[in-house]
Protein backbone atom coordinates (compact mmCIF):
# COMPACT_ATOMS: atom_id res chain seq x y z
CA UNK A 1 -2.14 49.17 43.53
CA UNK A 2 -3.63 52.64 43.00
CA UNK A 3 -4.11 53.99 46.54
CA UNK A 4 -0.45 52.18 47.19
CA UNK A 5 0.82 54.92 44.50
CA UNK A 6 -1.29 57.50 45.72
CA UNK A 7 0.34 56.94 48.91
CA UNK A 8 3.72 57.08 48.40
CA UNK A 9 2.80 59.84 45.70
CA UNK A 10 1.38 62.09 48.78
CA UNK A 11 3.59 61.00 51.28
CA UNK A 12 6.92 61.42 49.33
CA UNK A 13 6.08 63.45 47.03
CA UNK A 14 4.19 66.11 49.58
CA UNK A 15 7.71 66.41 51.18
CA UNK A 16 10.23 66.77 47.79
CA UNK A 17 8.28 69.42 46.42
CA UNK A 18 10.15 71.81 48.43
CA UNK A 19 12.87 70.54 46.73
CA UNK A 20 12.38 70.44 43.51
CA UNK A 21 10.27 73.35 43.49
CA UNK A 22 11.70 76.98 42.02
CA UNK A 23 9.98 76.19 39.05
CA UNK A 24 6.19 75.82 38.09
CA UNK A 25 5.27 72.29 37.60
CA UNK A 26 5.41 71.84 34.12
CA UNK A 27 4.08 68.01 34.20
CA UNK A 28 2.97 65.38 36.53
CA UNK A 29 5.78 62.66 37.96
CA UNK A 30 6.48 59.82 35.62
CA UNK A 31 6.77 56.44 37.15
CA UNK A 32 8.91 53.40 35.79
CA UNK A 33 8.59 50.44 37.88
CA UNK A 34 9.39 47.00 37.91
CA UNK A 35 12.38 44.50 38.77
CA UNK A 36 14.95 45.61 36.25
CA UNK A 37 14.74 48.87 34.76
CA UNK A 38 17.29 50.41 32.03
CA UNK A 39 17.53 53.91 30.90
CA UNK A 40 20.03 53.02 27.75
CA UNK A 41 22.24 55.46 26.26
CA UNK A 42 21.00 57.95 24.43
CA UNK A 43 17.91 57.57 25.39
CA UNK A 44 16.59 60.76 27.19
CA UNK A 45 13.71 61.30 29.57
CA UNK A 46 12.04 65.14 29.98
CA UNK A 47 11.10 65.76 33.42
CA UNK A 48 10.91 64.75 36.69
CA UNK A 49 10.99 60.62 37.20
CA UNK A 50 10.04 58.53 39.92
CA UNK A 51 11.72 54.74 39.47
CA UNK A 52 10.85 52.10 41.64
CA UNK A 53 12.69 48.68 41.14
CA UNK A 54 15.10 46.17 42.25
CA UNK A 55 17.92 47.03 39.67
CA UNK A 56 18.18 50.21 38.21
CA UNK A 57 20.19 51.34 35.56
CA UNK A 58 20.79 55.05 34.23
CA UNK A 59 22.97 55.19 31.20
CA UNK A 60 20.32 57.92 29.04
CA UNK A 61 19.68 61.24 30.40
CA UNK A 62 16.80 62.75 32.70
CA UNK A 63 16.03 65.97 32.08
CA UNK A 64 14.47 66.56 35.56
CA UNK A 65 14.45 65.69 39.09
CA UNK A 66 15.19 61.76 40.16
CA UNK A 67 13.35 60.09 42.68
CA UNK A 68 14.35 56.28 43.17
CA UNK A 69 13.66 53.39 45.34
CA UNK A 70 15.72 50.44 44.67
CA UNK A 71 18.10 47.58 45.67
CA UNK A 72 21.05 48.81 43.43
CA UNK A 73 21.18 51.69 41.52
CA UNK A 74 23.90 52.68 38.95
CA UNK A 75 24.38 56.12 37.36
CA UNK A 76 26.52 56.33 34.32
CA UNK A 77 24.37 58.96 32.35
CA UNK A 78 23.06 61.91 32.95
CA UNK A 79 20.81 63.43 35.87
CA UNK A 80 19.82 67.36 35.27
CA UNK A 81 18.56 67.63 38.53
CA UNK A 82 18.42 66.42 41.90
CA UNK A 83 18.42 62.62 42.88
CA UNK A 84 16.65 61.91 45.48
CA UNK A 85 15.59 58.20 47.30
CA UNK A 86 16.15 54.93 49.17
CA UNK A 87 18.74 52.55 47.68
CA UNK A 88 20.59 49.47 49.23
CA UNK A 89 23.87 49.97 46.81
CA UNK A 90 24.73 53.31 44.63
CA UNK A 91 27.08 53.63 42.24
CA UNK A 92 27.59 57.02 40.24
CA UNK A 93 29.69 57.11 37.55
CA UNK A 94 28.07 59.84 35.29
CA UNK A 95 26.95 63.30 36.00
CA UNK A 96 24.27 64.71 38.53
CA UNK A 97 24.10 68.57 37.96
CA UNK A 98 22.07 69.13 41.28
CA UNK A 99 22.14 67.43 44.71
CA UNK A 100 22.37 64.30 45.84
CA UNK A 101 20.28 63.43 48.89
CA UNK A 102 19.06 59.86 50.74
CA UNK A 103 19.75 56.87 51.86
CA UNK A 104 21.84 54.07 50.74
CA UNK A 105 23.46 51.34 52.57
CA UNK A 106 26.68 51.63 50.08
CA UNK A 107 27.75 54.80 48.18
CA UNK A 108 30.48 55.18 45.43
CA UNK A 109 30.65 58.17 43.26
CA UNK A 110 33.15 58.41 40.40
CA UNK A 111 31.68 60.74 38.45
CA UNK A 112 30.33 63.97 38.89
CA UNK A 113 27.74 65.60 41.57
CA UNK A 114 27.25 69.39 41.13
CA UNK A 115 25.71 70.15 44.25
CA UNK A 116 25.76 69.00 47.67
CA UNK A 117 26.48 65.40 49.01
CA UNK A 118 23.52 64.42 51.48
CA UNK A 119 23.67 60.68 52.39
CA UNK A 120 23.59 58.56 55.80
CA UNK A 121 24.58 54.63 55.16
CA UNK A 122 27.15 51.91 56.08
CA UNK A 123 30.39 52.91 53.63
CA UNK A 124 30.50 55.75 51.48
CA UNK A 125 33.59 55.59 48.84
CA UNK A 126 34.29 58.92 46.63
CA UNK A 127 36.60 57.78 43.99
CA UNK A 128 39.93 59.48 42.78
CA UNK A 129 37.92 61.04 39.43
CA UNK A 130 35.02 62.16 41.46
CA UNK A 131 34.14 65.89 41.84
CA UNK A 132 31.55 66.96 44.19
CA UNK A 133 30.17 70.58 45.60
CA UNK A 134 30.02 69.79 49.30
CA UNK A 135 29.37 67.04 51.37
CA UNK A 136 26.90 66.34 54.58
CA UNK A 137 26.95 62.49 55.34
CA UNK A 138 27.00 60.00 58.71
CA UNK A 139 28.46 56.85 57.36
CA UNK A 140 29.69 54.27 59.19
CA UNK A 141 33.19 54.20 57.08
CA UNK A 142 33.61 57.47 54.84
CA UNK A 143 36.78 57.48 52.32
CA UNK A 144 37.67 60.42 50.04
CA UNK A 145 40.03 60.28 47.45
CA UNK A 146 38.37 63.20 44.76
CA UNK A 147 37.72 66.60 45.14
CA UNK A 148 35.23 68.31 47.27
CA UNK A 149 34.37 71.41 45.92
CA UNK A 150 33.00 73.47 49.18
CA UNK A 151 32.83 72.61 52.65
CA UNK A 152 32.56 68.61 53.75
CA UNK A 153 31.07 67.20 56.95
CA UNK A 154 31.39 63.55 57.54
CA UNK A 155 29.65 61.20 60.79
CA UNK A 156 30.34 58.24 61.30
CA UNK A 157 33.65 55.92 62.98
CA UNK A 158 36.03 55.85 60.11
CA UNK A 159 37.31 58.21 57.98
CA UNK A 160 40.24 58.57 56.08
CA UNK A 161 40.93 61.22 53.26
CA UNK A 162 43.16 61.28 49.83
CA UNK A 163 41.53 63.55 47.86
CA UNK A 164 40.83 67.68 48.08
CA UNK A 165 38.52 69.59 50.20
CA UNK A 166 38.26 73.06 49.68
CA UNK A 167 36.84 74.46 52.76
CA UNK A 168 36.54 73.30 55.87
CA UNK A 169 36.48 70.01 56.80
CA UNK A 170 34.75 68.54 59.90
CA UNK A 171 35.07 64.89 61.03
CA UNK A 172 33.19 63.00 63.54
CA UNK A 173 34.92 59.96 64.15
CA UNK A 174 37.11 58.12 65.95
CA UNK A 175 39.73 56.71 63.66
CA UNK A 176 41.29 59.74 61.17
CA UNK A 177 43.68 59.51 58.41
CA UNK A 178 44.93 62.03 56.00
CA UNK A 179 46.99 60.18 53.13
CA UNK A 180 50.15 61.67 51.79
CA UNK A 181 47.87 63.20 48.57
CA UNK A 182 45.24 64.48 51.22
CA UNK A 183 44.62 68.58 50.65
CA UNK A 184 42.19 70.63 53.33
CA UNK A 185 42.39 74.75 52.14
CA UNK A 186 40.44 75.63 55.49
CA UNK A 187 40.38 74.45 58.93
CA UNK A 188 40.60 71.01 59.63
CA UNK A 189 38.31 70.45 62.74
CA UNK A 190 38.05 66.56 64.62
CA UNK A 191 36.43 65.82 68.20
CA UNK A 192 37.64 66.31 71.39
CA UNK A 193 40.01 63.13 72.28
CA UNK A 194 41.05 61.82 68.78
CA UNK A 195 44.05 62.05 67.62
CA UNK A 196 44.39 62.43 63.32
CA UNK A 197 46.99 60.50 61.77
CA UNK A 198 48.54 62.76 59.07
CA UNK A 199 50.85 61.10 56.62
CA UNK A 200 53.80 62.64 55.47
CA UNK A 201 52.68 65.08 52.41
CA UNK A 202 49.28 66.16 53.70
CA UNK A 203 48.54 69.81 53.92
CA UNK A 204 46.51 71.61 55.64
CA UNK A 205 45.80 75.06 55.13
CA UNK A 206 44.30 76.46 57.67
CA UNK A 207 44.34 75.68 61.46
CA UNK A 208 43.63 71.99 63.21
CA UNK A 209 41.26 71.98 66.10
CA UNK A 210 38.73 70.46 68.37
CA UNK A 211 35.40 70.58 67.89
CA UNK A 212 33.45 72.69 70.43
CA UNK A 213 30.94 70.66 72.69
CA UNK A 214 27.55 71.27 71.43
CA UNK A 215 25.05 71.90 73.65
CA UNK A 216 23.37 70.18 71.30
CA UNK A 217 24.10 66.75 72.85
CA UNK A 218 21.57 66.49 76.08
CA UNK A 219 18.94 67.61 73.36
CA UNK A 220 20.40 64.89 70.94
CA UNK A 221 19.56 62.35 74.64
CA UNK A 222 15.85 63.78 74.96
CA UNK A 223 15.10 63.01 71.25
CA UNK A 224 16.53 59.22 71.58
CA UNK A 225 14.56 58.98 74.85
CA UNK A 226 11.72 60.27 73.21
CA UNK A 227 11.58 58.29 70.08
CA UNK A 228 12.45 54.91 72.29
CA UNK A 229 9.42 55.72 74.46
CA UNK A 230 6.70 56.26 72.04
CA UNK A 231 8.15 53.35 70.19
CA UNK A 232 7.62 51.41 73.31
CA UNK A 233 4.17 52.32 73.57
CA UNK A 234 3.11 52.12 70.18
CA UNK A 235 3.97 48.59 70.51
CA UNK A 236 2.22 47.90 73.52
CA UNK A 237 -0.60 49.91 71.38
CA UNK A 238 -0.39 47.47 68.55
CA UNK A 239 -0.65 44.12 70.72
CA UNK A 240 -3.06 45.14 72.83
CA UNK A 241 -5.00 46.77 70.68
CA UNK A 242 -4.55 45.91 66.85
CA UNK A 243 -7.84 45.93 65.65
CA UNK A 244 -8.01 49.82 66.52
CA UNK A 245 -4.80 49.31 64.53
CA UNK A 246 -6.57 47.64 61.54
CA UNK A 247 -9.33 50.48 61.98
CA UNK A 248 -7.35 53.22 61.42
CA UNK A 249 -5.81 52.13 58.60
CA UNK A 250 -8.69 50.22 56.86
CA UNK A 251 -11.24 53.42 56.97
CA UNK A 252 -11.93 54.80 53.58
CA UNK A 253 -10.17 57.81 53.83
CA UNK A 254 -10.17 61.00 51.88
CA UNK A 255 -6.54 61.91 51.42
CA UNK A 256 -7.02 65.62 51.42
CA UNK A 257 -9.24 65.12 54.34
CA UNK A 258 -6.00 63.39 56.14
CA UNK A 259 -3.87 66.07 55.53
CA UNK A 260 -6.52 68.65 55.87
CA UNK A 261 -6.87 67.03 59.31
CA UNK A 262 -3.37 66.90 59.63
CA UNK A 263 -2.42 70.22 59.03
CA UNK A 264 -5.07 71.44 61.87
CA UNK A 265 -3.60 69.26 64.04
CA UNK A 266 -0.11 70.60 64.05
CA UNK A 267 -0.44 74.06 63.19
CA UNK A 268 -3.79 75.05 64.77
CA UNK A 269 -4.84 73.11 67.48
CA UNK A 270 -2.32 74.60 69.93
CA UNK A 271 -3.38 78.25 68.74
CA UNK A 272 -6.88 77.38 69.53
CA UNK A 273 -6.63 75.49 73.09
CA UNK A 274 -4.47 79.00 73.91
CA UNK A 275 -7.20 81.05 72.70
CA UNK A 276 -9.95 78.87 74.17
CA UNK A 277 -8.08 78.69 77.65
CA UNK A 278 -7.85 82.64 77.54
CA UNK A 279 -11.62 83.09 78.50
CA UNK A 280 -13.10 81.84 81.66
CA UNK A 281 -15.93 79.77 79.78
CA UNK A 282 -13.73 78.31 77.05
CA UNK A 283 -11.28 77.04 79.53
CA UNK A 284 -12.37 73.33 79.88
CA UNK A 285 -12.38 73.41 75.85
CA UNK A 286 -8.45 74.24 75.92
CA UNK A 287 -7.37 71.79 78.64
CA UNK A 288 -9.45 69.53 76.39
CA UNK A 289 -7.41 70.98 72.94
CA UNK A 290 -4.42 71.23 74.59
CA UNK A 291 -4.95 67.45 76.05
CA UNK A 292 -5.53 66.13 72.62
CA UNK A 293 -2.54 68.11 71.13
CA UNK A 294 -0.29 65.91 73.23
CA UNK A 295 -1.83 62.64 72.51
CA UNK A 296 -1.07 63.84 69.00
CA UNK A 297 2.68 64.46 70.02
CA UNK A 298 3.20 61.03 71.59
CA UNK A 299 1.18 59.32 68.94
CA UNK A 300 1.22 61.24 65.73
CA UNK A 301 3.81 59.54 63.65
CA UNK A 302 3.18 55.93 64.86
CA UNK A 303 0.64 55.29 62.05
CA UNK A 304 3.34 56.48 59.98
CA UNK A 305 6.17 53.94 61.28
CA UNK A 306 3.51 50.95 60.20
CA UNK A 307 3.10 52.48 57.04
CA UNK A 308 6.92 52.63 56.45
CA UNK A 309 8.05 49.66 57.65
CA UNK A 310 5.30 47.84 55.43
CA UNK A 311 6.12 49.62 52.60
CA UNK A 312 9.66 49.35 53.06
CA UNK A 313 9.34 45.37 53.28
CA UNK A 314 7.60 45.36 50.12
CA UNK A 315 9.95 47.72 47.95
CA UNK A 316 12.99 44.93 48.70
CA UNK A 317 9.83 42.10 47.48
CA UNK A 318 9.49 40.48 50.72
CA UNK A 319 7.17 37.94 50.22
CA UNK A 320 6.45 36.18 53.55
CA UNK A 321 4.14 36.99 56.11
CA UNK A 322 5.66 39.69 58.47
CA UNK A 323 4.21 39.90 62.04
CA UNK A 324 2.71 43.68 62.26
CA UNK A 325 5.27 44.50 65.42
CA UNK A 326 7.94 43.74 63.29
CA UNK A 327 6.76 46.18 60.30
CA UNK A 328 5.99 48.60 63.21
CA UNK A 329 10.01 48.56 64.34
CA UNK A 330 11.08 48.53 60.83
CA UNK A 331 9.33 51.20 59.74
CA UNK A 332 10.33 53.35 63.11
CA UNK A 333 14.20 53.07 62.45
CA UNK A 334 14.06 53.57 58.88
CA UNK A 335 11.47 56.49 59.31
CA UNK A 336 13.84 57.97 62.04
CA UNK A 337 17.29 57.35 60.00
CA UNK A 338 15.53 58.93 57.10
CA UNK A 339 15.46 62.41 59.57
CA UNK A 340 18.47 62.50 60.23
CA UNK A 341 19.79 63.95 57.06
CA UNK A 342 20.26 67.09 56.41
CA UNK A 343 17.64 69.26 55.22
CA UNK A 344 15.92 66.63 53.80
CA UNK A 345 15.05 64.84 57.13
CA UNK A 346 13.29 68.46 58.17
CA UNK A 347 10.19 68.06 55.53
CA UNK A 348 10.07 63.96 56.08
CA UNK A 349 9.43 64.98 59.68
CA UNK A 350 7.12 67.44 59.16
CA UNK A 351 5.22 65.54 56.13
CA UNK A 352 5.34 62.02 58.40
CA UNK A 353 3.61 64.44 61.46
CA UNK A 354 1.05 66.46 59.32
CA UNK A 355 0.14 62.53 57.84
CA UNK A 356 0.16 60.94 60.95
CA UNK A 357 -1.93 63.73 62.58
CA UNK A 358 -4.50 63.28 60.49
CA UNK A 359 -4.75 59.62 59.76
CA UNK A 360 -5.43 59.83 63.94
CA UNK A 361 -7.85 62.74 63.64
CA UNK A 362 -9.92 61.50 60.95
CA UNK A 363 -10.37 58.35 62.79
CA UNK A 364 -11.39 59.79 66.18
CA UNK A 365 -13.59 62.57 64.41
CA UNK A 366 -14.72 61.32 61.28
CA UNK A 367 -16.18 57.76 61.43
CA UNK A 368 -17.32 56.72 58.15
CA UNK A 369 -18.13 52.80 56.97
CA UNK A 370 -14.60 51.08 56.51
CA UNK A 371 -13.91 50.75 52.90
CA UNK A 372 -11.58 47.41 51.74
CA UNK A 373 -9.12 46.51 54.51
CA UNK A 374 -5.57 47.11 54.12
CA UNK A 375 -4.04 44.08 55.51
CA UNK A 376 -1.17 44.69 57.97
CA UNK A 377 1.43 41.87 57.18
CA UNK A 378 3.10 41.66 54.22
């Protein structure tokens, strides 16, 4: 149960310290787990908080930063901080006085969030009393009926807005509505090819266009191609080979060894098979660096996708046996999803690289006697 925690702790946690950093660390995390957890009213909770749970309930106050993984989660206190996690339903009706960032399957804020709105999911419903400072989300169905403070970027394939933005507003869907009570002070911007419905009464103050084709998009092609292929081959890696599998993940590793390792491998080992193929004698040593820097490329967050989807599988307690392909594809979409929001996804890509780096790296390099296995199915 320890090196689970210690895990997540330098996984996750490795990665949100950029966020909730500004200020020294006064105190370690504190962790509340278990299958129903209740903050009641009143009570309140002085700094930072990781919950992990299947129902979570915040009706007391955290004085700190929020970090949550759970099946529902429902806000009606108060958050001085950022909130942070994985969650299958959401539900804020109190205050968060920072940012909102993560995942969750189904979003509804009625209350409060003082910064910015960063969530990717299935619906996402902001509520007629709702007030929030800007919004970044790719939601399947997105509907706003409260204020957005700042600026408000919405993905997904339905959208339709009631409420108040008051910047710019930029929709990537196919199906738009603006009700009658629907207010946009800056430029209302939509792709190429749809056509808004505006009901009578909606205002727009600034101008209506089409958004410019990125040249974003072939990149956008590469990165699907890419992430498709090494999924591919990681799971041709896992059947064919899953003690090697078993190996790497059962070795008694030293976790600042891993990242150690990890950092080298991203950060270094291209500097050093330039330098090395730069002189005549060191030029077999840089194919050879540059060589392995690939490999780590291709391969470097596939340990990470196993680790994911195993861990994800066990935070929603599911019990039976799970083949280890099938924790491998879980853990790739849900890894990959998680990157794809805003800011946040930048530092789980780099943390899920540096970690996967050196989990590789310390097996290839540093063979030690393998401590207790870590069994791959669930």
């Amino acid at each position: 149960m320890k090196k689970k925690k210690l895990f997540l702790f330098v996984f996750v946690g490795l990665i949100f310290v950029f966020f909730c950093g500004g200020e020294p660390v006064a105190a370690a995390w504190q962790t509340l787990t278990g299958s129903e957890i209740l903050i009641r009213e009143g009570e309140v909770i002085t700094g930072d908080l990781w919950v992990m749970g299947n129902g979570v309930k915040i009706a007391g106050q955290v004085k700190g930063d929020l970090l949550i993984f759970a099946d529902d989660l429902e806000v009606s206190g108060k958050v001085d901080g950022d909130l942070l996690g994985v969650t299958g339903r959401t539900v804020i009706s109190g205050v968060v006085t920072g940012d909102v960032r993560g995942l969750s399957a189904f979003m509804q804020i009625d209350g409060v969030v003082g910064g910015n709105l960063s969530a990717a999911g299935t619906q996402l419903v902001v509520g007629p009393q709702s007030k929030v400072g800007s919004l970044l989300s790719w939601y399947t169905a997105t509907r706003l009926s409260g204020e957005i403070a700042g600026s408000a970027l919405a993905k997904g394939n339905i959208f339709s807005l009631d409420g108040k933005v008051g910047g710019d507003l930029e929709v990537g869907a196919k199906q738009i509505v603006a009700g009658k009570n629907a207010v946009v002070n800056g430029d209302f911007i939509y792709p190429a090819g749809a056509e808004p419905v505006l009901m009578p009464g909606a205002h727009v103050g600034g101008q209506r266009r089409t958004a410019a084709q990125m040249a974003g998009s072939a990149m956008t092609g590469v990165k699907g191609i890419w992430f498709l292929g090494s999924l591919l081959m990681g799971l041709l890696w896992l059947l064919f080979f899953p003690r090697r599998w078993k190996e790497i993940l059962s070795t008694g590793f030293v976790w600042s060894r891993v990242i150690g390792f990890g950092f080298v491998g991203f950060f270094f080992l291209p500097v050093m098979a330039v330098l090395a193929m730069l002189t005549l004698v060191g030029l077999p040593l840089g194919i050879g660096l540059f060589l392995l820097f690939l490999i780590l490329m291709f391969f470097g967050e596939l340990p990470v996708y196993l680790l994911a989807g195993r861990w994800f599988c066990r935070l929603f307690r599911k019990t039976s046996r799970l083949h280890p392909a099938f924790l491998f594809l879980v853990g790739g979409f849900v890894f990959t999803f998680l990157k794809l929001i805003p800011v946040l996804g930048f530092y789980l890509a780099l943390g899920g690289r540096i970690l996967g780096n050196g989990l590789l790296l310390t097996y290839l390099f540093w063979r030690e006697k393998p401590g207790k296995v870590l069994p791959l199915q669930v």
